[in-house]
Structures are given as structure tokens and as C-alpha cells.
C-alpha atoms as a PDB file:
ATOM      1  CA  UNK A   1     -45.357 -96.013 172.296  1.00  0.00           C
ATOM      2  CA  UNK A   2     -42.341 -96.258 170.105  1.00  0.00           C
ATOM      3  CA  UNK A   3     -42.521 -96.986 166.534  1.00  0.00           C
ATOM      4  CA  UNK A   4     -39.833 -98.851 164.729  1.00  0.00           C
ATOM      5  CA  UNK A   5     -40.210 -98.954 160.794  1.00  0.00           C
ATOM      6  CA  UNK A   6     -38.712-101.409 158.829  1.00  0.00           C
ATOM      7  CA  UNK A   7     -37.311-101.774 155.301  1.00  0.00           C
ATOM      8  CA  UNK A   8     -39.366-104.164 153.136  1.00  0.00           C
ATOM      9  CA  UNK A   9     -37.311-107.413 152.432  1.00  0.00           C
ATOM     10  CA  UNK A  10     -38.095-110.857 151.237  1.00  0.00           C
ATOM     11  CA  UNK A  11     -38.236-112.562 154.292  1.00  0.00           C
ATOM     12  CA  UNK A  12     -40.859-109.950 155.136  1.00  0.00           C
ATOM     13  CA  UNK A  13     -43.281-111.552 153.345  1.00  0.00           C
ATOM     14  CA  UNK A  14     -45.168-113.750 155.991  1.00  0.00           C
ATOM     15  CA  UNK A  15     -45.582-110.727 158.753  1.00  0.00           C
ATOM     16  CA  UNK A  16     -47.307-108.879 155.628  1.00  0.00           C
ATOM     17  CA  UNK A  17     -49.369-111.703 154.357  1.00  0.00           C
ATOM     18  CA  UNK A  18     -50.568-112.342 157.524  1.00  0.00           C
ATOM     19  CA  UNK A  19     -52.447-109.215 157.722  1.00  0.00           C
ATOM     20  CA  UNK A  20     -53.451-108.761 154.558  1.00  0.00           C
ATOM     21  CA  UNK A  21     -55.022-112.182 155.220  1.00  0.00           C
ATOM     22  CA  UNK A  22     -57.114-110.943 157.998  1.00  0.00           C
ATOM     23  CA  UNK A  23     -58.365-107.840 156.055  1.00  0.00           C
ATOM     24  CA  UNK A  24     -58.605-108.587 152.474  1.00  0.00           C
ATOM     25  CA  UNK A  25     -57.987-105.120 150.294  1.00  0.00           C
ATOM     26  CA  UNK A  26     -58.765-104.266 146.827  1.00  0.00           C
ATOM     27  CA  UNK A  27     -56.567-101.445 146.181  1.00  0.00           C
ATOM     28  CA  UNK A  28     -53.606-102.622 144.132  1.00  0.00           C
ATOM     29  CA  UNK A  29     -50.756-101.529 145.894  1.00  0.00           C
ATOM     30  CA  UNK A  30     -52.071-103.460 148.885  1.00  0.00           C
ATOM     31  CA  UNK A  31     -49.954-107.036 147.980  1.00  0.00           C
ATOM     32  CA  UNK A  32     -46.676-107.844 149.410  1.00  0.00           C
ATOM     33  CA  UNK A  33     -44.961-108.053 145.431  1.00  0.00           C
ATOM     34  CA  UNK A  34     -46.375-104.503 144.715  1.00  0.00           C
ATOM     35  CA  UNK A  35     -44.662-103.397 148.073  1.00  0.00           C
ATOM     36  CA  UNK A  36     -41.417-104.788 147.881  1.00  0.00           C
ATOM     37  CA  UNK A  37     -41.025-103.539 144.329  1.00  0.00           C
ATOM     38  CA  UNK A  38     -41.940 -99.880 144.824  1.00  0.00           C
ATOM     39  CA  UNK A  39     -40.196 -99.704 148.289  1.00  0.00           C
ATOM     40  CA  UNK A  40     -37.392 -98.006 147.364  1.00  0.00           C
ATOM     41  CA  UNK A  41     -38.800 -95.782 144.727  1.00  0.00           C
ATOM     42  CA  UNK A  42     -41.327 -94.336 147.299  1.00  0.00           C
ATOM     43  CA  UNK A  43     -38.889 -95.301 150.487  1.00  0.00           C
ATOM     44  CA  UNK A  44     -41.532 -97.225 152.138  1.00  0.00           C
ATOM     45  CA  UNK A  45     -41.136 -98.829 155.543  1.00  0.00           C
ATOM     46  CA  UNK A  46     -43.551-101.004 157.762  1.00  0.00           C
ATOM     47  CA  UNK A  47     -44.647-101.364 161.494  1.00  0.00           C
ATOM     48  CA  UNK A  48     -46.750-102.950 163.469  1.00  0.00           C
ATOM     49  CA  UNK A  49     -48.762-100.800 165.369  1.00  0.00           C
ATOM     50  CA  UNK A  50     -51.477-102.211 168.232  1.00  0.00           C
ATOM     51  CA  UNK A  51     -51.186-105.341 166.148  1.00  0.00           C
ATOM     52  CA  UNK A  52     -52.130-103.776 162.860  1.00  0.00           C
ATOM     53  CA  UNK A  53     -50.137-103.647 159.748  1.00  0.00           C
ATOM     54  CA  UNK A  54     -48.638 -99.751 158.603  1.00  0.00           C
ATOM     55  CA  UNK A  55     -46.507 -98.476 156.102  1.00  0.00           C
ATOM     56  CA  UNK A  56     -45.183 -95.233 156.023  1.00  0.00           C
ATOM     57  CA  UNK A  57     -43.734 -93.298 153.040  1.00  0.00           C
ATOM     58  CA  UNK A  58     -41.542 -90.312 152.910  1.00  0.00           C
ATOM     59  CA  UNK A  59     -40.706 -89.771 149.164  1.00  0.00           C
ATOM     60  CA  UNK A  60     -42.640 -86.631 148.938  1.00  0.00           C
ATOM     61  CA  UNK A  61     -43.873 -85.991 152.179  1.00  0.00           C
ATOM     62  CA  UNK A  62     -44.475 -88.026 155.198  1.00  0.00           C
ATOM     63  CA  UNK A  63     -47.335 -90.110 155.258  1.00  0.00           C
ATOM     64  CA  UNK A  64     -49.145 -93.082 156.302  1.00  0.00           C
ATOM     65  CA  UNK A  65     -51.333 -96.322 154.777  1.00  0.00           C
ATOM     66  CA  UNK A  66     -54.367 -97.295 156.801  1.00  0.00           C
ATOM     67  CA  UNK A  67     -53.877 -99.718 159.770  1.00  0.00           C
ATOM     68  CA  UNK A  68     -55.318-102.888 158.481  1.00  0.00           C
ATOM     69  CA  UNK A  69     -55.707-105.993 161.025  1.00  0.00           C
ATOM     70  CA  UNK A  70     -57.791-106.698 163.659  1.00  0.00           C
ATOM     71  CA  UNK A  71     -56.235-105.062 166.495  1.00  0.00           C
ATOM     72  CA  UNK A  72     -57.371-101.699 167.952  1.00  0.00           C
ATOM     73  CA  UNK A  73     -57.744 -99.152 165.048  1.00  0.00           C
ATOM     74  CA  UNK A  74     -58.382 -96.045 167.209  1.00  0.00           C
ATOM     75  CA  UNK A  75     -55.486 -97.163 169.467  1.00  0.00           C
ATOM     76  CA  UNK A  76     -53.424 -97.568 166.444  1.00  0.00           C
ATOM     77  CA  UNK A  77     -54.546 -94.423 164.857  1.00  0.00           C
ATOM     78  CA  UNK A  78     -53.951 -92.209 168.049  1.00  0.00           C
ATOM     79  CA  UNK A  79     -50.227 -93.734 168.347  1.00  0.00           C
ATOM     80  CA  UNK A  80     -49.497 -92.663 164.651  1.00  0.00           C
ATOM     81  CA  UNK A  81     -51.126 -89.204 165.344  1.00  0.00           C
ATOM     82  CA  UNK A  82     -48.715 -88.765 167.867  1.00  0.00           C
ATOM     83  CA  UNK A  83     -45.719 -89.616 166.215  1.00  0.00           C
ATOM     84  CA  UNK A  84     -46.689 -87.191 163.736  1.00  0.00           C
ATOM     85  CA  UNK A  85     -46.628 -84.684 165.851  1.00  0.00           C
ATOM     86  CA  UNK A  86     -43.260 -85.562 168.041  1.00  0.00           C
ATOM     87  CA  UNK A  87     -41.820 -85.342 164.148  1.00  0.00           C
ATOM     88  CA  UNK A  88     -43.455 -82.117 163.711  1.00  0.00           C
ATOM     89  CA  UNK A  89     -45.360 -82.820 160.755  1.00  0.00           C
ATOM     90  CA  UNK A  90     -48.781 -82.411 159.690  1.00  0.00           C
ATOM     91  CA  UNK A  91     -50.999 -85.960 159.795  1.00  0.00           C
ATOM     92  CA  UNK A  92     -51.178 -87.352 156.564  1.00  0.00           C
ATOM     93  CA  UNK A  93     -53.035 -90.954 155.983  1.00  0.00           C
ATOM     94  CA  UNK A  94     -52.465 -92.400 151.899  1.00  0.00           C
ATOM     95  CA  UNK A  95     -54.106 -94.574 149.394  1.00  0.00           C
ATOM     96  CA  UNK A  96     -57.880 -94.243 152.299  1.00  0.00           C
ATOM     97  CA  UNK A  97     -60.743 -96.186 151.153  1.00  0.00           C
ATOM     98  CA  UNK A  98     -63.827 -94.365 150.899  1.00  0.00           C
ATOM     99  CA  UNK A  99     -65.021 -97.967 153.628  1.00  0.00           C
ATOM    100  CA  UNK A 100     -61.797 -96.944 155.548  1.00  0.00           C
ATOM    101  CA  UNK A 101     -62.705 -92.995 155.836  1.00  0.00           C
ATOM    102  CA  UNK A 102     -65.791 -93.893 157.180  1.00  0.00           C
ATOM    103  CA  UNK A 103     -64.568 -96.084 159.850  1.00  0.00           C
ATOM    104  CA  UNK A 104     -62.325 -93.444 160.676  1.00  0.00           C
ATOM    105  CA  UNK A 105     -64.643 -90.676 160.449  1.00  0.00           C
ATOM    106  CA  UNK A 106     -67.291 -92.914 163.200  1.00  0.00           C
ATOM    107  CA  UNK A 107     -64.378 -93.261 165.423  1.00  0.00           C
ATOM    108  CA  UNK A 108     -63.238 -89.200 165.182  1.00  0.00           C
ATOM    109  CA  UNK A 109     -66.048 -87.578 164.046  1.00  0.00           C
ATOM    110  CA  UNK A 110     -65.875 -84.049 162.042  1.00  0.00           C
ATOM    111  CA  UNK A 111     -61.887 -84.808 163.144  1.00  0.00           C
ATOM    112  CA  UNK A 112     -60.180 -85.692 159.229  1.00  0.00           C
ATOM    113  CA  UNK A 113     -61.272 -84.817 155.867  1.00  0.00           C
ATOM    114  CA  UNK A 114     -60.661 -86.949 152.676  1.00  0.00           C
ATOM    115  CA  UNK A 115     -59.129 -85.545 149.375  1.00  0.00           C
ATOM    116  CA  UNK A 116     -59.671 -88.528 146.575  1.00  0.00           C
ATOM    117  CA  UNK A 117     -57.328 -88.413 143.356  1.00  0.00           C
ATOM    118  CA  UNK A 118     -58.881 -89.392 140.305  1.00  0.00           C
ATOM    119  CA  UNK A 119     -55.178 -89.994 138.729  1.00  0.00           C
ATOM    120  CA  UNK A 120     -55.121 -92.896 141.517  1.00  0.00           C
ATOM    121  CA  UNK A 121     -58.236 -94.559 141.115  1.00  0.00           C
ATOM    122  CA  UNK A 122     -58.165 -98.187 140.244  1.00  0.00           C
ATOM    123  CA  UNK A 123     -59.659 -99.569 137.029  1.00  0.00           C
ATOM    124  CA  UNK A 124     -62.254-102.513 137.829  1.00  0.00           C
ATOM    125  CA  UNK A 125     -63.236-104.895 135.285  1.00  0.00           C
ATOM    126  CA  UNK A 126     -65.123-107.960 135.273  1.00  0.00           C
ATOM    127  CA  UNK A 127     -63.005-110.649 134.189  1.00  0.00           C
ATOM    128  CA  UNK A 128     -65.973-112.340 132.167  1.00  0.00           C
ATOM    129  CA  UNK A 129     -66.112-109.123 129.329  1.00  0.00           C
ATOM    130  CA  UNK A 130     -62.518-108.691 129.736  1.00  0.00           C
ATOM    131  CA  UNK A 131     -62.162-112.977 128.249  1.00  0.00           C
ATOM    132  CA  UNK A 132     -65.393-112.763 126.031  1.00  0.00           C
ATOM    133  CA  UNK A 133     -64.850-108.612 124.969  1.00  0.00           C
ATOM    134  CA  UNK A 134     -68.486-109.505 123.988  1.00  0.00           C
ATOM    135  CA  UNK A 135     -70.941-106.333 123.355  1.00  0.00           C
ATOM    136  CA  UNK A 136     -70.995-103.166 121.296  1.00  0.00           C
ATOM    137  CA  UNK A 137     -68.619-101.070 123.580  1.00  0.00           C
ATOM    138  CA  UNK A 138     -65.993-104.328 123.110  1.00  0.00           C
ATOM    139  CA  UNK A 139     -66.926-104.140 119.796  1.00  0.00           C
ATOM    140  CA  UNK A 140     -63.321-102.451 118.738  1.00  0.00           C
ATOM    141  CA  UNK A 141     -60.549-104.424 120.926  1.00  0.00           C
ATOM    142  CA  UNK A 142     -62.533-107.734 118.709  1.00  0.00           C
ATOM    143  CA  UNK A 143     -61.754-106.187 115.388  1.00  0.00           C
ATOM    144  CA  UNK A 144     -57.836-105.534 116.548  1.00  0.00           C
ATOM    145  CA  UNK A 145     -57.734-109.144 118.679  1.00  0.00           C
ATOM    146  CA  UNK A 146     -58.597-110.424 114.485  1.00  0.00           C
ATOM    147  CA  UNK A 147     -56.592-108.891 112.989  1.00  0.00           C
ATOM    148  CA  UNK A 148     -53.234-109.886 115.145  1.00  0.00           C
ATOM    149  CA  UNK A 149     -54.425-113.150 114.572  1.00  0.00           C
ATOM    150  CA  UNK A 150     -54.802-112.773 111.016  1.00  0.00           C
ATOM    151  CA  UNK A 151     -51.239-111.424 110.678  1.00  0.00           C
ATOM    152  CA  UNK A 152     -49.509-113.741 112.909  1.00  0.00           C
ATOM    153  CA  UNK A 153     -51.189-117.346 112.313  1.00  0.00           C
ATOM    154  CA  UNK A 154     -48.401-118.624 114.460  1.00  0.00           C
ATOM    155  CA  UNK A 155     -49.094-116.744 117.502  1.00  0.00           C
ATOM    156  CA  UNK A 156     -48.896-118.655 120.577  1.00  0.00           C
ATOM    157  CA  UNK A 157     -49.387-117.730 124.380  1.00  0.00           C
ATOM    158  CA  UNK A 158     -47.195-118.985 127.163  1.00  0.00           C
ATOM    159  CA  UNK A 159     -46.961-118.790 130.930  1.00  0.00           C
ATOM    160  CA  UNK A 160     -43.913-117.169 131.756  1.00  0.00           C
ATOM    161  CA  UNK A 161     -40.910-119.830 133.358  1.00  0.00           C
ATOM    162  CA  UNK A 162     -37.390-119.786 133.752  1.00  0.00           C
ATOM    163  CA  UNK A 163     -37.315-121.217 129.992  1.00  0.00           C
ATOM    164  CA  UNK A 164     -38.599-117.612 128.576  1.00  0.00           C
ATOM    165  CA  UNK A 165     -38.077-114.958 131.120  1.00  0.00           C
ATOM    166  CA  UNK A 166     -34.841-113.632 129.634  1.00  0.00           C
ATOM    167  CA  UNK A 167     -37.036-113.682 126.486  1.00  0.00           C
ATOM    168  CA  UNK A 168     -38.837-111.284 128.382  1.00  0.00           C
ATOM    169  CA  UNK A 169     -36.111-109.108 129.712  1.00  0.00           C
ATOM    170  CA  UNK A 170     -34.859-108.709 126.106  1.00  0.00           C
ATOM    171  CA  UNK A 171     -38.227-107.779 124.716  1.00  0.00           C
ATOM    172  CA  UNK A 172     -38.729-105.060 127.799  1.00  0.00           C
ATOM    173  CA  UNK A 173     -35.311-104.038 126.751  1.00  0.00           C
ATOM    174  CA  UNK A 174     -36.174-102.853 123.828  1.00  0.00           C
ATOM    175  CA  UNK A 175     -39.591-101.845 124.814  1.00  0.00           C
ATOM    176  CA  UNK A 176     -37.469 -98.899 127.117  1.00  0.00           C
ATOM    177  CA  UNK A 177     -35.748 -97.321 124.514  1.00  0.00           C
ATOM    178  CA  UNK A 178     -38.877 -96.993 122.368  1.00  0.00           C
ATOM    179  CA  UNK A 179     -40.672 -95.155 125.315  1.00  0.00           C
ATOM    180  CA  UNK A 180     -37.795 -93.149 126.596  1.00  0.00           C
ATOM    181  CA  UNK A 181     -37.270 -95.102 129.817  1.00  0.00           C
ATOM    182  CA  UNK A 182     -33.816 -94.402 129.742  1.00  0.00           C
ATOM    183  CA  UNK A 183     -33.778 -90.992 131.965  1.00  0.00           C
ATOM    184  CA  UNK A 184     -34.294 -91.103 135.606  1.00  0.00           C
ATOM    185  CA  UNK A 185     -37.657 -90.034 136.662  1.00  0.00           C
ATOM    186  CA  UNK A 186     -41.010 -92.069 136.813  1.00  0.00           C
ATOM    187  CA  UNK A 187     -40.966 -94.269 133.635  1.00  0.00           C
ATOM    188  CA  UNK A 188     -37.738 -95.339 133.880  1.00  0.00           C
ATOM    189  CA  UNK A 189     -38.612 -96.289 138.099  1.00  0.00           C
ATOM    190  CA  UNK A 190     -41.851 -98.079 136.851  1.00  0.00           C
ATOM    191  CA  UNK A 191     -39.158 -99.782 133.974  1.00  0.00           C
ATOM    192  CA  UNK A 192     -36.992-100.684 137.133  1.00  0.00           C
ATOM    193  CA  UNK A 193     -39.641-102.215 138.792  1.00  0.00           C
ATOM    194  CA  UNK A 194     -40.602-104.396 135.593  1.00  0.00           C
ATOM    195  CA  UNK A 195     -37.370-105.780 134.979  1.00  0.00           C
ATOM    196  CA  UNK A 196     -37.252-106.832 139.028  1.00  0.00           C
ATOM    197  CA  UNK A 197     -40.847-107.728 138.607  1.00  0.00           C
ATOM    198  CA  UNK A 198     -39.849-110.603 135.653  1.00  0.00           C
ATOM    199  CA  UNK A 199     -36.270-111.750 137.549  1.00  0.00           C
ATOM    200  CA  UNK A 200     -38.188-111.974 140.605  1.00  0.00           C
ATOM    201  CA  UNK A 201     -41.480-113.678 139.248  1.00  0.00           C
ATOM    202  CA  UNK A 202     -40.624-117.097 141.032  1.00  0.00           C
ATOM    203  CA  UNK A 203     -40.170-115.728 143.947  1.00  0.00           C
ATOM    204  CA  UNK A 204     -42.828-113.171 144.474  1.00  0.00           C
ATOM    205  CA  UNK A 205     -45.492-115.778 143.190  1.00  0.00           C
ATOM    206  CA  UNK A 206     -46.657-113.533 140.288  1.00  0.00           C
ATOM    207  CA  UNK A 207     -48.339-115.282 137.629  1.00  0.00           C
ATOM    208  CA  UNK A 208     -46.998-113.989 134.026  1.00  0.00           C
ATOM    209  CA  UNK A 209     -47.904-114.485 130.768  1.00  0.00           C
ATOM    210  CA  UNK A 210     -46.540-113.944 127.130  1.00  0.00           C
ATOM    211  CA  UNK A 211     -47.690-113.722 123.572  1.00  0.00           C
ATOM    212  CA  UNK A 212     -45.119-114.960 120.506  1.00  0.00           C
ATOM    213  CA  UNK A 213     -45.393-113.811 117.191  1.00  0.00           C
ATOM    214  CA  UNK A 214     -43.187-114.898 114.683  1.00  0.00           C
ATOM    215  CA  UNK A 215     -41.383-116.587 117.421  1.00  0.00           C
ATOM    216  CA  UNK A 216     -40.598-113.367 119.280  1.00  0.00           C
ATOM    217  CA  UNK A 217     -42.014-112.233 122.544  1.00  0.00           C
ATOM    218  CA  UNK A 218     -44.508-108.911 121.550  1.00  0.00           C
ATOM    219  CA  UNK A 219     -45.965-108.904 124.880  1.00  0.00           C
ATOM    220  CA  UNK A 220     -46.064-109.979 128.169  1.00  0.00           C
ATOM    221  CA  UNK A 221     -48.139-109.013 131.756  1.00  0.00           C
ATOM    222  CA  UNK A 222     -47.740-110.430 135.178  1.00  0.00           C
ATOM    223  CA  UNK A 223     -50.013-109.905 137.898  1.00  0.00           C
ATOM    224  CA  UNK A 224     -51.764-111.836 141.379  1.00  0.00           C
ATOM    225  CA  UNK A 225     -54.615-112.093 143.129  1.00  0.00           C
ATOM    226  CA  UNK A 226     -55.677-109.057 145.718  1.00  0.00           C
ATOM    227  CA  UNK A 227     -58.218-109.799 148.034  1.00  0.00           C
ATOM    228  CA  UNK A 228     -60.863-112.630 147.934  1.00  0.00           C
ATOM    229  CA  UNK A 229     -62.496-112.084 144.241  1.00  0.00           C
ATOM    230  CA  UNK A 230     -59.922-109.489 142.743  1.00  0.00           C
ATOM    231  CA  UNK A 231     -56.881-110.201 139.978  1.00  0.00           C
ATOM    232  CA  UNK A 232     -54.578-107.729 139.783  1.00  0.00           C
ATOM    233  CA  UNK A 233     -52.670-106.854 136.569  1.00  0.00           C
ATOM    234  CA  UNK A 234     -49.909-104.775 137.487  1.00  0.00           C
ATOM    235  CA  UNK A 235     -47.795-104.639 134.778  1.00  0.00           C
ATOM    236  CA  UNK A 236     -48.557-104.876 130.964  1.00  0.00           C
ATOM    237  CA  UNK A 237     -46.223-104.313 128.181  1.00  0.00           C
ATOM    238  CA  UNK A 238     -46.482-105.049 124.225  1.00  0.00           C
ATOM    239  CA  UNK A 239     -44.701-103.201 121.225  1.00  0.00           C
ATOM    240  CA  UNK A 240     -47.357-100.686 120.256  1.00  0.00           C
ATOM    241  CA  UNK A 241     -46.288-100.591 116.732  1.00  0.00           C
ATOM    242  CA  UNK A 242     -47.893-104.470 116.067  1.00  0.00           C
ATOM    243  CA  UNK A 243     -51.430-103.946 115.787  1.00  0.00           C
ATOM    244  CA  UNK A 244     -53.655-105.800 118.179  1.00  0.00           C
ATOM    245  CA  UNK A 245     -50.176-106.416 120.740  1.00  0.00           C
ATOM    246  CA  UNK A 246     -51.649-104.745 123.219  1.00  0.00           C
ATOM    247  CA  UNK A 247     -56.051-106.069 123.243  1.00  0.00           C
ATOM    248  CA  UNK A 248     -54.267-109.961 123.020  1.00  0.00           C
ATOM    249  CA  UNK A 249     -51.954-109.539 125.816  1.00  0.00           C
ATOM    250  CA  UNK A 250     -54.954-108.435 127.899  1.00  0.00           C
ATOM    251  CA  UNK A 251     -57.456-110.774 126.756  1.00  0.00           C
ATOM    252  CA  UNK A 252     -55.632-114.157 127.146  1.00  0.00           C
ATOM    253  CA  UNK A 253     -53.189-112.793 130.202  1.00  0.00           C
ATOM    254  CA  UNK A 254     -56.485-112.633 131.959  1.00  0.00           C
ATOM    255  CA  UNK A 255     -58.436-115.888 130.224  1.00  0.00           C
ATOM    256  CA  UNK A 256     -55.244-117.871 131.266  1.00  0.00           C
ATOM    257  CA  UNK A 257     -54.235-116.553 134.388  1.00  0.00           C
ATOM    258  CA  UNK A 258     -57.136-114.755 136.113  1.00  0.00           C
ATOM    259  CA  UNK A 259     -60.466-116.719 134.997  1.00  0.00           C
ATOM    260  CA  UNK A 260     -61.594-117.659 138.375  1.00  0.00           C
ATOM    261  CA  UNK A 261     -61.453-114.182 139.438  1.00  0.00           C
ATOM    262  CA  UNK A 262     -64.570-112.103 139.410  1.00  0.00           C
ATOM    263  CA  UNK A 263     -62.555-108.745 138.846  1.00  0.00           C
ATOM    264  CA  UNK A 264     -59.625-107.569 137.317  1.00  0.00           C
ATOM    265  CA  UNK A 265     -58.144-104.311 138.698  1.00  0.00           C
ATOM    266  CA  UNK A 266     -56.068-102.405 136.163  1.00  0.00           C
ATOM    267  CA  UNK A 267     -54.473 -99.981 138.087  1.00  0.00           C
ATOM    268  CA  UNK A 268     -54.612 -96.415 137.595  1.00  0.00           C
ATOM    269  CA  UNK A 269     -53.845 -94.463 135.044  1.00  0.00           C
ATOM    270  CA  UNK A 270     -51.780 -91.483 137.070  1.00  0.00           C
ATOM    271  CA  UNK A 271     -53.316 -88.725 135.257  1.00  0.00           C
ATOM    272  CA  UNK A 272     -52.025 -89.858 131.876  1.00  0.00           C
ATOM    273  CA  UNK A 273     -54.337 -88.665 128.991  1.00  0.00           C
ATOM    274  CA  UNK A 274     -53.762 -91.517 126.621  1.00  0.00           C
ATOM    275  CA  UNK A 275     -53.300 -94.497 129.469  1.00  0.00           C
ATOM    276  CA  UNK A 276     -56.752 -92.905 130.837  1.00  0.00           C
ATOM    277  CA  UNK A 277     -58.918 -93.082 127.091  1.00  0.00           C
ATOM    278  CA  UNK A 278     -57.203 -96.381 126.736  1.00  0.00           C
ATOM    279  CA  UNK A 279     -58.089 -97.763 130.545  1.00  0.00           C
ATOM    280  CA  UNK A 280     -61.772 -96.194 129.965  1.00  0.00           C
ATOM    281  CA  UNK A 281     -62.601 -98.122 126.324  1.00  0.00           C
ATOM    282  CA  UNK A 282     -62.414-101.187 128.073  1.00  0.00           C
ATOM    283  CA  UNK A 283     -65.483 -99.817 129.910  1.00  0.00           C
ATOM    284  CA  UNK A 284     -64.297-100.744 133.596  1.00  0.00           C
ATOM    285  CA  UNK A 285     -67.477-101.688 135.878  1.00  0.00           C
ATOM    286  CA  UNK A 286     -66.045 -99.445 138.733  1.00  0.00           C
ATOM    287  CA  UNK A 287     -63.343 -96.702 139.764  1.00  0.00           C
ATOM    288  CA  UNK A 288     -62.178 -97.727 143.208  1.00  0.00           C
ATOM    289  CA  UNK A 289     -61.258 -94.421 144.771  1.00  0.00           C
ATOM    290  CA  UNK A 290     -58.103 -93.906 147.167  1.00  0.00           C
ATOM    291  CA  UNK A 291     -57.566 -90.241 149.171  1.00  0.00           C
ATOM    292  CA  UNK A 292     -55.737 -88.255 151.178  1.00  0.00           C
ATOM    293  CA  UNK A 293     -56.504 -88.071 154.871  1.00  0.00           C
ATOM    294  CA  UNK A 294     -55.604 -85.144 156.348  1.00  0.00           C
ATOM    295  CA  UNK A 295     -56.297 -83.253 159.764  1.00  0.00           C
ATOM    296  CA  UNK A 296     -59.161 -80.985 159.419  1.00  0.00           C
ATOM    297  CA  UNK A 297     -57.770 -76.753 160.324  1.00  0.00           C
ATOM    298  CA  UNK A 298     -54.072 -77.952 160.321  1.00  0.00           C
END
């Protein structure tokens, strides 16, 4: 069969929902926001294959998501096997479940191999300690959480609306040049995708959230749900140099915003030493683990 990708666009978004409707997924980069965003950073594409959603990617090197749906995964599997190899280039399957490598491994046994990355594993939380911060571990992020409040009496939080999102862009402005965002390469992409994320808000139905100190915006996160009991905070920004910026934007983006959510997925921390001890304090109640698939011999 021929396969026709297609570049991610807005009106995309139903054909996508759909299936991630059917199949529920955890990871984080499984929502139709976090898609359309990083699309042209990783030149990402869909199809429909045997009436299961697929992305493919070719930023690095070719490769391919998962099929998720309910339609006929081995089917679906063999057809993107095979236009692997009309291409001439090795299988490669992305971002593979450690649930969706065994499926594959019961319908082609001893046939792939899995490779996780522990710079791609999500952070899990439960939303419960991330609100309360309660316990000895938590004991830290409390004492900072004070001590903003101490200095800024006048803090306020606020859902982010048409009224403050410029407020926003401003704030992320000058957030860039303090983190040397300004050259191309992957800060200032992930910068990109923050700026479209906030103009875009409305649209994508991402919930965001703000904290004012002094009147001025200090932080901000936006985020949405993934899967049935998951919250996903995918982006999280606060000036570093205010003390406590960073443990209030997480605490009430999530008591606001994600309370009826069992878990709060993080993201990953991409093999950055600081983002990793700072991901880890919060003491996250699971990694979820994403691999490569690859063709076993080739």
C-alpha cells in the first residue's frame, strides 16, 4: 500500500484526536498541541495506516511513532516495514512503550529489539504531593514556596487570557536573553515553541497559568491533559534569580489547573544535569520509559 504523510496543521486536529481517543497515551509528546508545535522542528508528518494513527520524523534519521488505534497493528506494522525498505533505510520505531514493545514483540517474536533513553523518560508525579509538597523529601520546595511569599505579599496567580498573554510574551522575552536562547539550536527551538505555545493557547486548548509579583509576571506554565488520569506540564518558565519563582509556579499551576488529575507528567529532562537533579527533588513516583525500536541483525 501507498503511504501519504501529511504536514501537521490546525484543522488536523480532529483526525488526531480521534485516535488518541481510542488509545489513551501517557507519553507527553502524544497530544495534538505538543505535535503541532514541534512539527517543524523535528519535520514530523502523519498517516493513517490500516486505520491507525502514525507519525513519521526525519530530522535526524527516519523514523516512526507506534501505530495507535484499533485497526490491525501487525497489518499496519508490516506496511511501514516495507516502506522502509522501498526507501532503503533501516526500520526505526520512536518514543516505544515498554506496553507497546511487548505487543510488538508477541506479534514478531525475537524479530525487534528496544533501546530505552533515560534522557527521554518522562517525570511522573502525583498531583496530590505536587499541591500539598507535604513530607520530608518536600521538605525544601516548602521553605522556598515561604519565602516568595514572604517577599512578595502581593503575589497573585492568574489563569492565562487574552487580558495577560502579551504579559507573558514580554516576560519570556526577557527570560531568552537571560538563558541564551538567542542562537539557533535546541533552546532557542524549545523558545520558539513557547512563544507559539502562549499566542496559540486559545486555540490549542492549553490551560496556562501565571504568578505576579510586584505586579509583574515572574512565571508562567501551560500544559493539558494526556490520557485518562494524566496532566501534562509542558512548558514551565520563571526568572531563576527570584527565589521560590520556580517551586510556586509548579505548585499552584498544578493546584489550579491540574487538581483532578491523578498524575502530572513533567517531561524529560534530555540529559541535562541540572534540569535532571531539579526534576528528581520533586521525588517523581515513576520514570515512564520511551525506546528505540530497531530491527534485530540489520
Amino acid at each position: 500500500m501507498e503511504i501519504i504523510w501529511k504536514t501537521l496543521e490546525m484543522e488536523d486536529e480532529r483526525i488526531i484526536q480521534h485516535y488518541y481517543d481510542m488509545v489513551p497515551m501517557r507519553n507527553c509528546e502524544f497530544t495534538f498541541a505538543n505535535n503541532l508545535l514541534w512539527a517543524p522542528f523535528y519535520e514530523i508528518r502523519y498517516a493513517v495506516v490500516e486505520d491507525m494513527l502514525v507519525f513519521i520524523s526525519d530530522e535526524a534519521e527516519l523514523s516512526v511513532s507506534c501505530p495507535l488505534g484499533k485497526g490491525d497493528l501487525k497489518k499496519a506494522v508490516d506496511a511501514l516495514i516495507q516502506y522502509f525498505k522501498d526507501k532503503g533505510r533501516p526500520f526505526k520505531m520512536h518514543l516505544v512503550s515498554p506496553a507497546q514493545f511487548e505487543e510488538l514483540e508477541r506479534l514478531y517474536p525475537g524479530r525487534f529489539q528496544v533501546e530505552y533513553d533515560r534522557d527521554a523518560a518522562d517525570y511522573v508525579y502525583e498531583s496530590e504531593r505536587l499541591i500539598s509538597l507535604a513530607g520530608k523529601k518536600l521538605h525544601g520546595k516548602r521553605n522556598h514556596i515561604n519565602r516568595f511569599k514572604e517577599n512578595f505579599p502581593d503575589w497573585k496567580y492568574e489563569v492565562i487570557s487574552e487580558e495577560n498573554v502579551e504579559e507573558c510574551v514580554a516576560m519570556a522575552e526577557i527570560w531568552r536573553e537571560q538563558n541564551g536562547c538567542m542562537e539557533k539550536g535546541e533552546k532557542h527551538d524549545e523558545f520558539c515553541v513557547t512563544l507559539n505555545a502562549l499566542k496559540l493557547h486559545d486555540e490549542l486548548g492549553l490551560k496556562g497559568g501565571l504568578i505576579r509579583a510586584d505586579g509583574k509576571v515572574v512565571a508562567f506554565s501551560l500544559g493539558e491533559p494526556c490520557g485518562e488520569d494524566m496532566f501534562v506540564v509542558h512548558i514551565e518558565k520563571a526568572f531563576a534569580e527570584i527565589q521560590g519563582a520556580y517551586p510556586m509556579i509548579n505548585q499552584q499551576f498544578v493546584e489550579h489547573e491540574a487538581a483532578g488529575y491523578r498524575y502530572i507528567n513533567r517531561e524529560e529532562d534530555t540529559g541535562e544535569e541540572g534540569l535532571r537533579k531539579a526534576k528528581l527533588s520533586y521525588d517523581p513516583a515513576f520514570l515512564m520509559e520511551k525506546g528505540l525500536v530497531t530491527e534485530k541483525g540489520i
